[in-house]
C-alpha atoms as a PDB file:
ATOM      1  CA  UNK A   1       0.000   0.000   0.000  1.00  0.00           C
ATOM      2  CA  UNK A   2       2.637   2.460   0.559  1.00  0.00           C
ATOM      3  CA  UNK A   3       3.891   2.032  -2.610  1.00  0.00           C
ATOM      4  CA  UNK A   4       0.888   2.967  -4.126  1.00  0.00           C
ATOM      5  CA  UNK A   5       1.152   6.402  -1.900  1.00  0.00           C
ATOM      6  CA  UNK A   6       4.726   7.316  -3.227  1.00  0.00           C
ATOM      7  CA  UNK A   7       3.718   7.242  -6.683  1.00  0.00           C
ATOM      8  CA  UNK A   8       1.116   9.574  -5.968  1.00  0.00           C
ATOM      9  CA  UNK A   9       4.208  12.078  -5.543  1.00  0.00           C
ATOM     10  CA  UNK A  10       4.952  12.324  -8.601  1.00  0.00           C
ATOM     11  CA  UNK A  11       1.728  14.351  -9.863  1.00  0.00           C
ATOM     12  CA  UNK A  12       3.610  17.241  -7.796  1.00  0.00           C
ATOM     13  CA  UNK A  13       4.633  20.211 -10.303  1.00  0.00           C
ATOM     14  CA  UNK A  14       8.083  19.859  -9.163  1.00  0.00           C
ATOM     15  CA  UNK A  15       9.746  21.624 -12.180  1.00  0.00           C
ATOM     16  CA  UNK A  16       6.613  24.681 -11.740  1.00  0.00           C
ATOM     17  CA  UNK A  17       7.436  24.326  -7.784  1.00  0.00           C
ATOM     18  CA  UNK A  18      10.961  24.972  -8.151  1.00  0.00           C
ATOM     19  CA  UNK A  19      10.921  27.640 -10.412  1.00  0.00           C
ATOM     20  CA  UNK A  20       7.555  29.460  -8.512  1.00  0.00           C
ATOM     21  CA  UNK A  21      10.390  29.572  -5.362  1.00  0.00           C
ATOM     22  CA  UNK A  22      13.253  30.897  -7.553  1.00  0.00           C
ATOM     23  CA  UNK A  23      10.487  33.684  -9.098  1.00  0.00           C
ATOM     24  CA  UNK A  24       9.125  34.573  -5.883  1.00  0.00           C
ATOM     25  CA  UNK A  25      12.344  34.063  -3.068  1.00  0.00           C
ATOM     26  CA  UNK A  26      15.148  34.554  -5.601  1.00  0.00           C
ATOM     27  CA  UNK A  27      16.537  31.283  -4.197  1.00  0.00           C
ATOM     28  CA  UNK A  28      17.963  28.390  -6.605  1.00  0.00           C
ATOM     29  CA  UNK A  29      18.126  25.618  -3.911  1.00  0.00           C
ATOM     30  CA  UNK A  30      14.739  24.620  -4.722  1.00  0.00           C
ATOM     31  CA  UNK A  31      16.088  23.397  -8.078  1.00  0.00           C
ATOM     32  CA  UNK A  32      18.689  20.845  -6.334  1.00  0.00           C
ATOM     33  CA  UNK A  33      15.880  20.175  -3.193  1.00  0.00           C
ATOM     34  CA  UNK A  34      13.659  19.366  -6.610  1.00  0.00           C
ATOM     35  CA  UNK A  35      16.530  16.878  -8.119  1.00  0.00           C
ATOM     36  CA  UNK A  36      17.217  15.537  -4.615  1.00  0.00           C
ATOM     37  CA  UNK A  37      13.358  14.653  -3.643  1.00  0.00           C
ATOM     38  CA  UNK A  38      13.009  12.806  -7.513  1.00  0.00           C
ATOM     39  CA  UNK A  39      16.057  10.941  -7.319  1.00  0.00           C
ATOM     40  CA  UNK A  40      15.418   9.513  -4.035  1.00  0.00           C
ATOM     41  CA  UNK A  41      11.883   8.818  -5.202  1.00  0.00           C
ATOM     42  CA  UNK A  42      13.310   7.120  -8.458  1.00  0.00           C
ATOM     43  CA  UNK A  43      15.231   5.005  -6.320  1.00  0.00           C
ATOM     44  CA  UNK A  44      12.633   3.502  -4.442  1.00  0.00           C
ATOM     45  CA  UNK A  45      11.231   2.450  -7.086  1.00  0.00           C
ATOM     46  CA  UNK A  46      14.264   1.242  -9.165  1.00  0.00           C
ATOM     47  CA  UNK A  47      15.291  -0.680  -6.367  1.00  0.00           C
ATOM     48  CA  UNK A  48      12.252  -2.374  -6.344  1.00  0.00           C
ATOM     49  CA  UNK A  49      12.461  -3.082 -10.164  1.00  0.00           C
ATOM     50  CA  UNK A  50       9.459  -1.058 -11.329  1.00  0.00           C
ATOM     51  CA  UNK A  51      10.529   1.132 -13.951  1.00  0.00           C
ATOM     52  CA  UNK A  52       7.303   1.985 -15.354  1.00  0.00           C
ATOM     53  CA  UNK A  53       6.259   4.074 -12.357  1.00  0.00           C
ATOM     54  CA  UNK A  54       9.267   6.727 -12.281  1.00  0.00           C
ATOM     55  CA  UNK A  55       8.529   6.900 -16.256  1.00  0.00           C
ATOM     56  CA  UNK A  56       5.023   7.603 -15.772  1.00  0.00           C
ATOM     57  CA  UNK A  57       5.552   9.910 -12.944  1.00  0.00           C
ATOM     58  CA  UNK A  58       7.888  11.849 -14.604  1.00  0.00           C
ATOM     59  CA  UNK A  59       5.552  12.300 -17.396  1.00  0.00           C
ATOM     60  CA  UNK A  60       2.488  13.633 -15.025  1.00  0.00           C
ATOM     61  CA  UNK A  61       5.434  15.761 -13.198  1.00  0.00           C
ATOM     62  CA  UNK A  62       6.221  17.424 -16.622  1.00  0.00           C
ATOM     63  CA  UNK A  63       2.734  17.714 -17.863  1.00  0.00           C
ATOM     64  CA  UNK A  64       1.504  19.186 -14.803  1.00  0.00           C
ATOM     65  CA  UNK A  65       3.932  21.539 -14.577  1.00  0.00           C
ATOM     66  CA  UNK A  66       3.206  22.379 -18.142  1.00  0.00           C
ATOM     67  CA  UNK A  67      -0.178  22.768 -17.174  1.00  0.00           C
ATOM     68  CA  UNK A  68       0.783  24.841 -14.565  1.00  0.00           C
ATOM     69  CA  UNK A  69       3.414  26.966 -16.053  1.00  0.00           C
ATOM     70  CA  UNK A  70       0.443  27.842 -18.936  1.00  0.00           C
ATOM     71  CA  UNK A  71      -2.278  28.408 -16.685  1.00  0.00           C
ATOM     72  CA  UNK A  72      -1.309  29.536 -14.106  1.00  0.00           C
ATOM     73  CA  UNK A  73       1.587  32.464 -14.555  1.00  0.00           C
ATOM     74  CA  UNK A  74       2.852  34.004 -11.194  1.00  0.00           C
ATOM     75  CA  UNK A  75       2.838  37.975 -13.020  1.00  0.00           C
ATOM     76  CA  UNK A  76       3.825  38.969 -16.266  1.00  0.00           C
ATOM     77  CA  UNK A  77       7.537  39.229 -14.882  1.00  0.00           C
ATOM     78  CA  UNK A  78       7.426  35.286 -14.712  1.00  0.00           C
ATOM     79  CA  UNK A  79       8.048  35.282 -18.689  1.00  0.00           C
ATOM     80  CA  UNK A  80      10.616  37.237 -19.486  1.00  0.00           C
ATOM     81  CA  UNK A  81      12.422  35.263 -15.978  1.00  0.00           C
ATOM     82  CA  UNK A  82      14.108  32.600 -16.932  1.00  0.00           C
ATOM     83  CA  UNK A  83      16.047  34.251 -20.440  1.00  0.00           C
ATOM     84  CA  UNK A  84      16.760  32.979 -22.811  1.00  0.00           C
ATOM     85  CA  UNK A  85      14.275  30.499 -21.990  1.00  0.00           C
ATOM     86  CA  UNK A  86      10.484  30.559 -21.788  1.00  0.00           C
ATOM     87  CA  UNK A  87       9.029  29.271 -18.442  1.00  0.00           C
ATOM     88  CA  UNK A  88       7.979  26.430 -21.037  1.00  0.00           C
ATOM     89  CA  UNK A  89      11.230  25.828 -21.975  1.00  0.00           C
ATOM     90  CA  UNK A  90      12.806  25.773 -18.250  1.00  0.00           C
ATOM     91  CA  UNK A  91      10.080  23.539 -17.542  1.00  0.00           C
ATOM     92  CA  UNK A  92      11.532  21.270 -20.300  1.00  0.00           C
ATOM     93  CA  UNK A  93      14.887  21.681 -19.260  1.00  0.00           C
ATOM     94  CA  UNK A  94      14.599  20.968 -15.582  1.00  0.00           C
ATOM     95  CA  UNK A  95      12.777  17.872 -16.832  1.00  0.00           C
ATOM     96  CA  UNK A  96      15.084  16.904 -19.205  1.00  0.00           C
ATOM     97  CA  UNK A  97      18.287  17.310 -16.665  1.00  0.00           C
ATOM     98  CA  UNK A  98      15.949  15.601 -13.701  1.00  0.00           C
ATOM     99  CA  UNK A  99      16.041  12.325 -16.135  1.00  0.00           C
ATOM    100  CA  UNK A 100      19.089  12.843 -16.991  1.00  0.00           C
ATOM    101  CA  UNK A 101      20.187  12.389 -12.697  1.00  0.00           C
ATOM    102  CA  UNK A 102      17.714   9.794 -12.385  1.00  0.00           C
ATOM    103  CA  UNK A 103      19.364   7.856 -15.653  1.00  0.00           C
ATOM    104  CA  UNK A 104      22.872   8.156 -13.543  1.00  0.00           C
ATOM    105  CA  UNK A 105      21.258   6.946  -9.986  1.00  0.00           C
ATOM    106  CA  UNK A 106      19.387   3.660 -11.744  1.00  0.00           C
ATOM    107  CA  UNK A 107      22.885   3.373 -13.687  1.00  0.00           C
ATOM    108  CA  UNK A 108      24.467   3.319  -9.938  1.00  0.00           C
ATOM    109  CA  UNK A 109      22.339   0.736  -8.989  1.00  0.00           C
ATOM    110  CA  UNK A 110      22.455  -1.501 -11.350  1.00  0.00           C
ATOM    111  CA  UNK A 111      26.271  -1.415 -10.813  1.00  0.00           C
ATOM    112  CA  UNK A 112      25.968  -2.728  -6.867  1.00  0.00           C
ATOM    113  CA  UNK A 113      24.038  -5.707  -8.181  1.00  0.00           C
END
């Protein structure tokens, strides 16, 4: 059962979350606490050979931080932010480097077995 519950963590906006605290506090450490928290989540999981849920949760992390990032804009300020990038694009990004630190923890794991 509490699997079940720590999948449910990954329909957080992580990627919006961390870059809602970097708009609004002006501090980047929610971008490594956001890298941290899915890598440890990941591992759970990994470690438990189900691969499928980190790659669906990361999908319904990105999309609803998409969804969020669209709909929900802190002030116009938010958009012009993150240059060069879009908040779209930093969305993307964060995603894209988040997989890319999950890739290197499963790759650690497989090595100790």
């Amino acid at each position: 059962m509490k699997k079940n519950i720590l999948a449910v963590f990954y329909a957080v906006p992580f990627a919006y979350a961390a870059m809602a605290v970097d708009f609004i506090k002006g501090s980047i450490l929610s971008y490594v606490l956001m890298m941290v928290f899915l890598s440890l989540l990941s591992r759970f999981f990994f470690i438990r050979k189900k691969l499928l849920v980190p790659a669906l949760g990361n999908a319904a992390s990105f999309i609803a931080s998409f969804l969020c990032a669209v709909k929900i804009p802190l002030e116009e300020r938010w958009y012009g932010f993150f240059k060069p990038l879009t908040p779209v694009g930093m969305i993307i990004f964060l995603t894209f480097i988040s997989l890319i630190v999950q890739l290197i923890v499963l790759i650690a794991i497989r090595k100790k077995e």
